[in-house]
Protein backbone atom coordinates (compact mmCIF):
# COMPACT_ATOMS: atom_id res chain seq x y z
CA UNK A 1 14.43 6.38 -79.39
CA UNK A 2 10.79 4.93 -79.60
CA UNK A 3 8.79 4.69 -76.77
CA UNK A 4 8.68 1.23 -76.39
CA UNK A 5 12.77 1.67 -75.62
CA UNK A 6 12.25 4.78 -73.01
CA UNK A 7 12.26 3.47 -69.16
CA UNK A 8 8.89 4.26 -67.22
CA UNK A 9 9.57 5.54 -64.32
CA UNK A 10 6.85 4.36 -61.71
CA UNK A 11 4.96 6.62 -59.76
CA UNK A 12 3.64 6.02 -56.20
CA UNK A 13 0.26 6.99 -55.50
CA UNK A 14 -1.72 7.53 -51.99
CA UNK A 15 -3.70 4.16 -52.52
CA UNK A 16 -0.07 2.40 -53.15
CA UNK A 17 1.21 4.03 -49.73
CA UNK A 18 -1.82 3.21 -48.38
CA UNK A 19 -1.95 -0.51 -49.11
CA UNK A 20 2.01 -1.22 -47.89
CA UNK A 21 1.02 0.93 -44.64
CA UNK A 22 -2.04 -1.96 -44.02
CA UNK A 23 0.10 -4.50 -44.81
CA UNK A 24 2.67 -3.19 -42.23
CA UNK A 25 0.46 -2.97 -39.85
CA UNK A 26 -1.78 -5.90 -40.25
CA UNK A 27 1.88 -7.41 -40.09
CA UNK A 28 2.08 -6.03 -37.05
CA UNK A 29 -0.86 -7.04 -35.31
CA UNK A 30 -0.73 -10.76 -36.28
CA UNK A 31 2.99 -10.91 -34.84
CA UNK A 32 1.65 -9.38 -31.45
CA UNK A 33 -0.61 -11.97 -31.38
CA UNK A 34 1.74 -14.64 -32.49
CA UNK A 35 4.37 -13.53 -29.66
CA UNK A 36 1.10 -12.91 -27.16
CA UNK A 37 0.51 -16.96 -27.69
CA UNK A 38 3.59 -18.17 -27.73
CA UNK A 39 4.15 -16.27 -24.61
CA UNK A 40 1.53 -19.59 -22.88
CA UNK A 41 0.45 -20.04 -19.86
CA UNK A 42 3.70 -19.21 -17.47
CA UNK A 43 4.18 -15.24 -17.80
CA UNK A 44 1.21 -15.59 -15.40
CA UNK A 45 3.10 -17.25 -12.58
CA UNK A 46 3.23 -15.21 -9.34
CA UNK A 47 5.96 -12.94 -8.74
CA UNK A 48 5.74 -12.92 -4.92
CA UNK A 49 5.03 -17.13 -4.54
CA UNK A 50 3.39 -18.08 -1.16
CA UNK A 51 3.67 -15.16 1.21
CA UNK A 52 1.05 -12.88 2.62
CA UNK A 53 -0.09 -10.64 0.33
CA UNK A 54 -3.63 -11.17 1.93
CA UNK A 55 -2.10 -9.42 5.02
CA UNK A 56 -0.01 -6.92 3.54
CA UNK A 57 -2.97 -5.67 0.64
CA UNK A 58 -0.80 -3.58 -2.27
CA UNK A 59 -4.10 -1.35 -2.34
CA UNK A 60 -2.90 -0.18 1.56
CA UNK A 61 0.43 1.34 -0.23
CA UNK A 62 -1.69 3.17 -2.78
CA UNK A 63 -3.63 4.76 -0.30
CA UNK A 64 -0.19 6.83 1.64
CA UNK A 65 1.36 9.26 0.28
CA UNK A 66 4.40 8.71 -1.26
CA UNK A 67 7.31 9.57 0.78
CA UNK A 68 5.58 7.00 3.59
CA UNK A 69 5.19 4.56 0.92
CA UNK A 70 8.88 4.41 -0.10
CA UNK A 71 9.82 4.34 4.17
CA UNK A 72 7.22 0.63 4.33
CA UNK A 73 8.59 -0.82 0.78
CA UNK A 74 11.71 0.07 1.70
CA UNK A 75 11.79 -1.64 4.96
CA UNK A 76 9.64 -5.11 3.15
CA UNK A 77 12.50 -4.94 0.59
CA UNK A 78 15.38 -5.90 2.54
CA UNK A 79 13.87 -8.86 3.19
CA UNK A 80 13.29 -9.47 -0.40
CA UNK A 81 17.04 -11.90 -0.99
CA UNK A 82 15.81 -13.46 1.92
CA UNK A 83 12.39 -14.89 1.05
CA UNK A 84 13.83 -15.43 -2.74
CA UNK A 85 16.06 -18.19 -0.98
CA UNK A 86 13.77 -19.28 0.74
CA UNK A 87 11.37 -19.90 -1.77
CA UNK A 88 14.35 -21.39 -4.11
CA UNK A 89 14.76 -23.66 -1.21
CA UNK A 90 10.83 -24.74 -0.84
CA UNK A 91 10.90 -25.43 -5.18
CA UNK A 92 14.10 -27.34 -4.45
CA UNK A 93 11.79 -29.60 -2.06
CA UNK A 94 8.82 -29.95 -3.88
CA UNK A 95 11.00 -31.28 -6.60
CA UNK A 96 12.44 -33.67 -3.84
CA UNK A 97 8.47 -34.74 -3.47
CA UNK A 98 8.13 -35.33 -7.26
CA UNK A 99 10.87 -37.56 -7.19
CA UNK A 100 9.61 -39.58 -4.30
CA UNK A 101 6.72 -40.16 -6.11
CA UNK A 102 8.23 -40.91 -9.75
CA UNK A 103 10.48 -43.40 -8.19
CA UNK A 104 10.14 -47.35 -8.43
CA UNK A 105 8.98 -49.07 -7.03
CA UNK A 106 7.10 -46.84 -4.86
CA UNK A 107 8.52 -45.81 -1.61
CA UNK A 108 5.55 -44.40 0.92
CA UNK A 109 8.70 -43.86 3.33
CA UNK A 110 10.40 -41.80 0.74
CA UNK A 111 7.48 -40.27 0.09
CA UNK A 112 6.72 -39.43 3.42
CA UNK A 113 10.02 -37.72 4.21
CA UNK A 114 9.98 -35.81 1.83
CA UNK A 115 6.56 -34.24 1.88
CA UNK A 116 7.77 -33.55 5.96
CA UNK A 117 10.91 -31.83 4.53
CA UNK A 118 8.47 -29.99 2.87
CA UNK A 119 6.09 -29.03 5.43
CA UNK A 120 9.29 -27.78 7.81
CA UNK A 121 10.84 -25.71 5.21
CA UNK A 122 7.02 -24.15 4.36
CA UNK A 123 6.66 -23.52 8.43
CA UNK A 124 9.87 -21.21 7.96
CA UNK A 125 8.75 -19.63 5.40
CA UNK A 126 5.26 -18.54 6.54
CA UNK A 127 7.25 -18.00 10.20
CA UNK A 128 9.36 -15.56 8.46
CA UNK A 129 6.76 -14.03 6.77
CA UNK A 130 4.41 -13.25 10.32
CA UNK A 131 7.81 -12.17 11.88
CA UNK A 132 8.16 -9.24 8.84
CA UNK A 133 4.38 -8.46 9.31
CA UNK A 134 4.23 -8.38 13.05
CA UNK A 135 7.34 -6.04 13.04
CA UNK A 136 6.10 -4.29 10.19
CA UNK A 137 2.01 -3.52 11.98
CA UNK A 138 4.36 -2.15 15.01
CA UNK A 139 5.58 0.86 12.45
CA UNK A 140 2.12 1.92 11.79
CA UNK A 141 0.42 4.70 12.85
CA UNK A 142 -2.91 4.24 13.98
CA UNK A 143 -4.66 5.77 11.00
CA UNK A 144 -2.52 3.68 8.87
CA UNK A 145 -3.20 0.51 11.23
CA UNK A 146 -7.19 0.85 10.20
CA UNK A 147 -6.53 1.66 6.53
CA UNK A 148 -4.40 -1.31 6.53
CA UNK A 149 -7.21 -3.61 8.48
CA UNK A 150 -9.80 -2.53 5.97
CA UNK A 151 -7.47 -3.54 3.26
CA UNK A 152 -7.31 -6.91 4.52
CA UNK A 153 -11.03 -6.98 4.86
CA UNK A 154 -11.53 -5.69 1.57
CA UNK A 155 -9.34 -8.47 0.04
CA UNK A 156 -10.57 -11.43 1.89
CA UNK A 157 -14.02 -10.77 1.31
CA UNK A 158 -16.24 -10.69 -1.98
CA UNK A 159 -17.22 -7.19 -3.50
CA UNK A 160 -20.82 -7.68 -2.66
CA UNK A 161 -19.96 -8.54 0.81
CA UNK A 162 -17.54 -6.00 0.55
CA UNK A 163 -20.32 -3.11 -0.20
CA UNK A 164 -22.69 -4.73 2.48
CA UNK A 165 -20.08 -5.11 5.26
CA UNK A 166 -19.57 -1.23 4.65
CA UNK A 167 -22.44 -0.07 4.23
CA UNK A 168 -23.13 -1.74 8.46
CA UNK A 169 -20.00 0.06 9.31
CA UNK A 170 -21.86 3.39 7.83
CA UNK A 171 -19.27 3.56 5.47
């Protein structure tokens, strides 16, 4: 047999492996950027809607320890199904407002009516919402009651006033 007839057998060196493992991952980057895009705009949406997360700060929770963590949450989660209908409900009606305002001719009665519907089923909602705070505040000790007012402090003011406000307190 001559050698042009004799099968080469390839062999695979380091800078072979090394090339397919850039490629792979290279790959592999571009598609998480690709999926990361394509992704757009809504995975941002909020996951608790209107409510009153200024009043009820998550940093407060981070601050207990954890077995009087899990008592709160516990107690703000079975309320959960409830404000998830309730904001189903308020969507439902500011789709009801859209389609006032799409229809024609233009209806200001329509219009109107449904932007009150609106307004009473928001009132519910942020009713709801004090009446879970309110009885919520009541569990608190009164360490936890402070920790929990500086918490809304600290998240309706900026970080400079923040640090100054603080810093008067001696803080």
């Amino acid at each position: 047999m001559s050698d042009a007839q004799t099968p080469k057998t390839r062999r695979w060196s380091w800078v072979w492996i090394a090339l397919i493992a850039s490629l792979a991952i290279n790959l592999a980057v571009v598609a998480a950027i690709v999926a990361h895009q394509a992704a757009g705009p809504h995975r941002h949406r909020s996951i608790t809607g209107p409510g009153f997360t200024q009043i009820l700060p998550r940093a407060f929770f981070r601050e207990l320890d954890r077995d009087r963590r899990d008592e709160l949450v516990g107690d703000l989660r079975e309320h959960r199904k409830g404000f998830r209908d309730l904001r189903k409900t308020l969507r439902e009606k500011a789709r009801d407002v859209a389609s006032a305002l799409r229809a024609e001719p233009y209806d200001e009665a329509a219009v109107a009516k449904a932007l009150e519907v609106y307004e009473t089923e928001a009132q519910t909602m942020v009713g709801r919402g004090r009446e879970i705070a309110g009885n919520f505040f009541m569990r608190l000790t009164p360490e936890e009651r402070r920790l929990m007012a500086d918490q809304i402090d600290r998240k309706t003011m900026s970080r400079r006033r923040w640090k100054r406000w603080k810093e008067e307190r001696g803080g």
